[in-house]
Protein backbone atom coordinates (compact mmCIF):
# COMPACT_ATOMS: atom_id res chain seq x y z
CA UNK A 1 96.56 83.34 89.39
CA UNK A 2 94.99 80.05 89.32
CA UNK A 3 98.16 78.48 89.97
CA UNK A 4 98.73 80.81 93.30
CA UNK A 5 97.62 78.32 96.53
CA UNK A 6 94.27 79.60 98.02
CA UNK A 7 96.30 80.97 101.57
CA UNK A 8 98.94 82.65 99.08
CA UNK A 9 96.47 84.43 96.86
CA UNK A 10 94.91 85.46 100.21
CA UNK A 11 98.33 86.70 101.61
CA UNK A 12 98.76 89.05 98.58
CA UNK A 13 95.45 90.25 98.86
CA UNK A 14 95.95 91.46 102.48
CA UNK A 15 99.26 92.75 101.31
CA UNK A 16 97.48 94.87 99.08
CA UNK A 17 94.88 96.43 100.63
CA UNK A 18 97.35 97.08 104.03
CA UNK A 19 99.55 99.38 101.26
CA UNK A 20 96.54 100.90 99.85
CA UNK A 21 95.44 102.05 103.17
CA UNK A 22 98.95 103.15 104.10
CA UNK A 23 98.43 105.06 101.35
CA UNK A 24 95.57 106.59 101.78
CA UNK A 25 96.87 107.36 105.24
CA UNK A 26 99.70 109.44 104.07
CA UNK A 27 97.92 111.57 101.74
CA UNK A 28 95.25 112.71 103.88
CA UNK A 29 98.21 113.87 106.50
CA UNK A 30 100.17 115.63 103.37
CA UNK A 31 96.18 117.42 102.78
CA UNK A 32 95.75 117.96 106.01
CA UNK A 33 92.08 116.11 105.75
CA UNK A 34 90.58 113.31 107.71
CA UNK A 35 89.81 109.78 107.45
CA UNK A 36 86.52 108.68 108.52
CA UNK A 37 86.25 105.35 110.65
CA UNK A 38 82.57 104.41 111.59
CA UNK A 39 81.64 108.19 111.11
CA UNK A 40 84.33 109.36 113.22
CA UNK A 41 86.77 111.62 111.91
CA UNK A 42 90.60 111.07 112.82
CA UNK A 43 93.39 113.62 111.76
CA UNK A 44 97.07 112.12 111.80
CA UNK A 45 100.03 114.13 113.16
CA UNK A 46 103.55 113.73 112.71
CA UNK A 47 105.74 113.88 115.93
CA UNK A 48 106.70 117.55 115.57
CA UNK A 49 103.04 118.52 114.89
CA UNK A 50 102.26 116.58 118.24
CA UNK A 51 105.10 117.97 120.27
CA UNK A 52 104.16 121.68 118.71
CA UNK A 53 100.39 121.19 120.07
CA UNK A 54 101.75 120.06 124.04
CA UNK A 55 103.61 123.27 124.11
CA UNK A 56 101.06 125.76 122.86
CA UNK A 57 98.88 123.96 125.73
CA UNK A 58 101.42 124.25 128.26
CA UNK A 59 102.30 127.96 127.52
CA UNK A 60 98.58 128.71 127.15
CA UNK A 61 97.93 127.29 130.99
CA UNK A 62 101.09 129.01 131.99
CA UNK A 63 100.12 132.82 130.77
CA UNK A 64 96.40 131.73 132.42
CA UNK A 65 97.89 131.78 135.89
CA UNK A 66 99.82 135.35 135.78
């Protein structure tokens, strides 16, 4: 590695640690668990998930009204 220039050995670092979060990313979703980010938990959601949620909220206000 001492052979790597400085800027390249930093390149493959970032490389790195941007697939190890990716990672870390996708298994949480596949858990169903959060990821913490300055004490804030976020959950991730694929499309359908998202799309699944709006609807139950827009049926919910609907039967509200009658």
């Amino acid at each position: 590695m001492s052979d790597l220039p400085e800027n390249e050995a930093f390149y493959y670092g970032l490389i790195c640690g941007i697939k190890l979060f990716q990672q870390k990313i996708v298994v949480s979703h596949k858990r169903g668990e959060h990821i913490l980010i300055n004490n804030t938990p976020y959950y991730f959601q694929d499309g359908r998930e998202r799309l699944q949620e709006m609807l139950n909220k827009i049926f919910e206000s609907e039967e509200n009204k009658l």
